[in-house]
N, C-alpha and C. Protein backbone atom coordinates (compact mmCIF):
# COMPACT_ATOMS: atom_id res chain seq x y z
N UNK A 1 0.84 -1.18 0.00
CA UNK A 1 0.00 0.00 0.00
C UNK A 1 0.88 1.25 0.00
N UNK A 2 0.55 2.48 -1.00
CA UNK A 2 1.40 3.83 -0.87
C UNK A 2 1.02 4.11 0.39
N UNK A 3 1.91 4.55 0.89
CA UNK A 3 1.83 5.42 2.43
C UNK A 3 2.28 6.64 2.74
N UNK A 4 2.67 7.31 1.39
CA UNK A 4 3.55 8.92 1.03
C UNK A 4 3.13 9.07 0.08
N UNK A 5 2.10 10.77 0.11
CA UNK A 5 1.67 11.60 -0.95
C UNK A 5 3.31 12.16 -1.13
N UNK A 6 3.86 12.28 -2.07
CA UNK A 6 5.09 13.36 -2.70
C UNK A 6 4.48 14.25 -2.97
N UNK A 7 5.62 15.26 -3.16
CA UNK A 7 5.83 16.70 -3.87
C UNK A 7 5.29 15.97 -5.33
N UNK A 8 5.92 15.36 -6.06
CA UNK A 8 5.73 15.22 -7.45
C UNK A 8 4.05 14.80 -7.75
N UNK A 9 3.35 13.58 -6.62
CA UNK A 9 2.36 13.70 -6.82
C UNK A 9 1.33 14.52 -6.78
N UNK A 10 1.68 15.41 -5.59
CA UNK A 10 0.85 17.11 -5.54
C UNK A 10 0.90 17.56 -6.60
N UNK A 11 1.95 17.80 -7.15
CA UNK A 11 1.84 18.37 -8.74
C UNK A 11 1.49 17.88 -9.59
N UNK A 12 1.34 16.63 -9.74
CA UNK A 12 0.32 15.94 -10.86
C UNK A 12 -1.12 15.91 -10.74
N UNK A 13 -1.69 15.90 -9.12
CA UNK A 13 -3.38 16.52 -8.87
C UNK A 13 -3.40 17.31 -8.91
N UNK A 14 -2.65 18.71 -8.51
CA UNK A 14 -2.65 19.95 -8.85
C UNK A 14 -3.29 20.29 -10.38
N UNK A 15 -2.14 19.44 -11.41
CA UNK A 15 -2.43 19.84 -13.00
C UNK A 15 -3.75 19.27 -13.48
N UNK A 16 -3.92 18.35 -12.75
CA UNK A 16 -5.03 17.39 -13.17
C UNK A 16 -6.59 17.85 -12.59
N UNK A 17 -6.16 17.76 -11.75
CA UNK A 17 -7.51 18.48 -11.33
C UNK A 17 -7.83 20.17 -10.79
N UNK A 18 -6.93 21.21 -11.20
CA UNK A 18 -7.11 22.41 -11.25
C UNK A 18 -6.43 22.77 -12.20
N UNK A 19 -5.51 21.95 -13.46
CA UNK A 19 -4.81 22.58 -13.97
C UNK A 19 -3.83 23.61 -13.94
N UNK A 20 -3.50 23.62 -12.93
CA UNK A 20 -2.51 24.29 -12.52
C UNK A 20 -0.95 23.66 -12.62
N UNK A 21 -0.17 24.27 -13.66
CA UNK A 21 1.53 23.34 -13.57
C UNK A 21 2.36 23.58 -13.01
N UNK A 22 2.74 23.04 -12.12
CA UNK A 22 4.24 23.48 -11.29
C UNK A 22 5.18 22.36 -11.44
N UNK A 23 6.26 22.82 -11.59
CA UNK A 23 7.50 21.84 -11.55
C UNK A 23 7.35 21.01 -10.19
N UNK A 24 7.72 20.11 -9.60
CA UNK A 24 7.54 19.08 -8.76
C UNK A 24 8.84 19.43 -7.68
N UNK A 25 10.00 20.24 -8.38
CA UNK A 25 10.98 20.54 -7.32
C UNK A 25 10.76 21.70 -6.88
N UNK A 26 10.03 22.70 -7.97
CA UNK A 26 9.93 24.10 -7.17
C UNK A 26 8.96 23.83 -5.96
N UNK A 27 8.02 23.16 -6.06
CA UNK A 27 6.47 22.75 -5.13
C UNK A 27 7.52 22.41 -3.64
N UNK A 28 8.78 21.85 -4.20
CA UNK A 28 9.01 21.28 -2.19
C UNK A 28 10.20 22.43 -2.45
N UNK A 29 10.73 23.22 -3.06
CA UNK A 29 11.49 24.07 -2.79
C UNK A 29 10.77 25.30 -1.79
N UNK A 30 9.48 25.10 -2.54
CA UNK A 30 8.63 26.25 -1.90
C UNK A 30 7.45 25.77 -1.15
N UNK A 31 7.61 24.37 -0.44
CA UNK A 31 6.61 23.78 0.04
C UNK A 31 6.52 25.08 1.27
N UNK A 32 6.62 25.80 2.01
CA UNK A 32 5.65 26.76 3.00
C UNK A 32 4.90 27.88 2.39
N UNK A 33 4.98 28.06 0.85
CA UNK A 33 4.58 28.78 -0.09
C UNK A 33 3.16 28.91 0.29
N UNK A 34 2.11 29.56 -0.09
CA UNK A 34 0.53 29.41 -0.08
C UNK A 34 0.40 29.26 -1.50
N UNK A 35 -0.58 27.99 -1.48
CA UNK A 35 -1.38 27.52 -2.98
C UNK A 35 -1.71 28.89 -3.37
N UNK A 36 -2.36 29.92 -3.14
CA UNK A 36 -2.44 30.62 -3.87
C UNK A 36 -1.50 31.55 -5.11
N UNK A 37 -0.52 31.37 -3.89
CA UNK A 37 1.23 32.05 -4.79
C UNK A 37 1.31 31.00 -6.47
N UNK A 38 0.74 29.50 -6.26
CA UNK A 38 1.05 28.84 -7.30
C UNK A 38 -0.13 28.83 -8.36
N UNK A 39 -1.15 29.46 -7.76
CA UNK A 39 -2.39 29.66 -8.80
C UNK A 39 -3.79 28.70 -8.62
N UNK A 40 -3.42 28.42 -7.06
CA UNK A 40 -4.18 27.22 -6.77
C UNK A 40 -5.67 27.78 -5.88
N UNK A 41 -6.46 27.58 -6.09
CA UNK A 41 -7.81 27.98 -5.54
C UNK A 41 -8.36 26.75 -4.04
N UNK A 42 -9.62 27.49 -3.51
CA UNK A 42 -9.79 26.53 -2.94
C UNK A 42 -10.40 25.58 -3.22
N UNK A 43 -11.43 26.01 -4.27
CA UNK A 43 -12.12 24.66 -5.17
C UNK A 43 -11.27 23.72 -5.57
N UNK A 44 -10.09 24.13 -6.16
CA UNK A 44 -9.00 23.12 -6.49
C UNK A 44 -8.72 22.17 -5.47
N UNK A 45 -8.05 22.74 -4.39
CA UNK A 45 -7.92 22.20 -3.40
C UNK A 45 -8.54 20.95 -2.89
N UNK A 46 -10.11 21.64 -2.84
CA UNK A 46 -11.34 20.84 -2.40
C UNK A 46 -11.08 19.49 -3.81
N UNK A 47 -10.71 19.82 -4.81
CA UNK A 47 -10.68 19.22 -6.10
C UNK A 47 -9.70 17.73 -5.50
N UNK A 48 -8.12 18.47 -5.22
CA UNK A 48 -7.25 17.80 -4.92
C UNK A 48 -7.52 16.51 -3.74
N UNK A 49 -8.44 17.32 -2.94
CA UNK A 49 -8.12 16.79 -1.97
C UNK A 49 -9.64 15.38 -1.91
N UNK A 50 -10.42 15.36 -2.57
CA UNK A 50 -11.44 13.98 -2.98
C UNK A 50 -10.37 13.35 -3.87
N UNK A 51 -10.04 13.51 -5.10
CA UNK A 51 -9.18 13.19 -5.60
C UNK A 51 -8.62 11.99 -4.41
N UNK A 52 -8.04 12.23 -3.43
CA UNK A 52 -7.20 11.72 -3.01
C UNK A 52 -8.04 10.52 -1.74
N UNK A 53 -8.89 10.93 -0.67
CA UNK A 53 -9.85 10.43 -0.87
C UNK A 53 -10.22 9.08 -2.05
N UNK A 54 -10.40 9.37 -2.87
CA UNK A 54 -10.81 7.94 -4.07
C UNK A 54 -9.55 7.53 -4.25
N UNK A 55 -8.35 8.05 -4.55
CA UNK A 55 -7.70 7.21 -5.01
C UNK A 55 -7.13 6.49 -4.23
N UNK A 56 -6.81 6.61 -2.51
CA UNK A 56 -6.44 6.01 -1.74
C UNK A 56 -7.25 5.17 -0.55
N UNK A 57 -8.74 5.57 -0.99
CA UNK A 57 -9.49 5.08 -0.32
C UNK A 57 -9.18 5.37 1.24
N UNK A 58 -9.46 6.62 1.94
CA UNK A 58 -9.10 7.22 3.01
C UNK A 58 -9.83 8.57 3.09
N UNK A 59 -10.65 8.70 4.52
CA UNK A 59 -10.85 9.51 4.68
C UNK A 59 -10.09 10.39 5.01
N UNK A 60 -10.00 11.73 4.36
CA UNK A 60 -8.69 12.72 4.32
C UNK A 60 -9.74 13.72 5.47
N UNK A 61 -8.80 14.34 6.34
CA UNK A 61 -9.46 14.74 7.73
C UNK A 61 -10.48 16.23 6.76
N UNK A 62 -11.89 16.61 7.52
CA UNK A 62 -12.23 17.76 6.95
C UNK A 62 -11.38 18.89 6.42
N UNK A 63 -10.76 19.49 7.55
CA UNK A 63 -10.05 20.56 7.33
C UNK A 63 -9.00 20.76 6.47
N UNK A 64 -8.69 19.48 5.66
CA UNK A 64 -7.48 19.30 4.68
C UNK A 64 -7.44 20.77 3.68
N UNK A 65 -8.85 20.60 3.51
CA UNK A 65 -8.82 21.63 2.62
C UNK A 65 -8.69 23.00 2.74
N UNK A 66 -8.90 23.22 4.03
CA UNK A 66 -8.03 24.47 4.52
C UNK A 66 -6.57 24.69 4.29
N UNK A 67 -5.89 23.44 4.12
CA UNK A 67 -4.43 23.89 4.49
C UNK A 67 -3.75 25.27 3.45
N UNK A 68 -3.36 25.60 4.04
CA UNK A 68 -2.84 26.79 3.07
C UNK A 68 -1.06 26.61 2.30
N UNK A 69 -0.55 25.35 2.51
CA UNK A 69 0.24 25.43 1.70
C UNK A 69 0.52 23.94 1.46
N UNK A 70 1.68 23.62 0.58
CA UNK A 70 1.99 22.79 0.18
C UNK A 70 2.45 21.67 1.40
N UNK A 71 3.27 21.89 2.12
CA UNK A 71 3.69 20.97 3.46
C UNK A 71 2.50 20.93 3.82
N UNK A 72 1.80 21.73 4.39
CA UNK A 72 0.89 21.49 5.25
C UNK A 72 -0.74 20.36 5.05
N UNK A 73 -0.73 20.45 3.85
CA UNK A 73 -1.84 19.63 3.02
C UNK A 73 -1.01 18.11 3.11
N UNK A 74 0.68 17.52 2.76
CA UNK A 74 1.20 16.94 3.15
C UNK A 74 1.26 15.92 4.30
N UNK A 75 1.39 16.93 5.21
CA UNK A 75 1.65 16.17 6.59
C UNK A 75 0.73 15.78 6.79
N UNK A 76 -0.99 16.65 6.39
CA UNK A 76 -2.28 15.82 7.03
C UNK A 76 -2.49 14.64 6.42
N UNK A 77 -1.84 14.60 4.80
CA UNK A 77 -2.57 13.29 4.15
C UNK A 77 -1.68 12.22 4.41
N UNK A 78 -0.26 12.69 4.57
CA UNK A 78 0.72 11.47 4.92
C UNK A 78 0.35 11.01 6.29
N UNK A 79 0.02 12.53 7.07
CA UNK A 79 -0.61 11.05 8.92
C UNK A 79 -1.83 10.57 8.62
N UNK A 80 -2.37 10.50 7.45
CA UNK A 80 -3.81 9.81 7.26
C UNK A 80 -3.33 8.27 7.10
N UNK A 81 -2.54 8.53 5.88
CA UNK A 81 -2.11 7.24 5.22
C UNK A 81 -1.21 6.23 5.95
N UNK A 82 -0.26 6.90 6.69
CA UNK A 82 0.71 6.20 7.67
C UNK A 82 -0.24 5.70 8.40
N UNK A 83 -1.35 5.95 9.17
CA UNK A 83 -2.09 5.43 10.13
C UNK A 83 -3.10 4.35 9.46
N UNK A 84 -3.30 4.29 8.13
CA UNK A 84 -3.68 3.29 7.97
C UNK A 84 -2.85 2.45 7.45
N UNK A 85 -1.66 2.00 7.32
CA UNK A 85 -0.24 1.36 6.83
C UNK A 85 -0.44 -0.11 7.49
């Protein structure tokens, strides 16, 4: 079972489901960045974050979609996933 969302995969739901492109090294260069700096909305977000939800089959905590940056959306979905490992 995956048990680590990456930087690189953020940036592939990012493009995919808000269309939004970021390089995968700038995203953890600038992981304390705010999604918004990268063009990212909160619908997106909300986008990203079912997305993830289905594909991992895990409830991703409510507030995910608050997070305001790149680490921080991170750490909630990686202690989701680690805890179900």
């Amino acid at each position: 079972m995956h048990t680590e969302l990456t930087y690189a995969e953020l940036a592939s739901l990012m493009e995919r489901r808000a269309g939004v492109i970021v390089d995968p090294a700038d995203l953890e260069l600038q992981s304390d960045t705010p999604f918004a700096d990268f063009g990212l909305d909160s619908l997106g977000l909300l986008g990203i974050v079912g997305a993830l939800e289905n594909e991992h089959g895990a409830t991703i905590p409510a507030d995910a979609d608050a997070c305001r940056t790149p680490r921080e959306l991170l750490d909630v979905v990686n202690d989701v996933l680690k805890a179900r490992a």
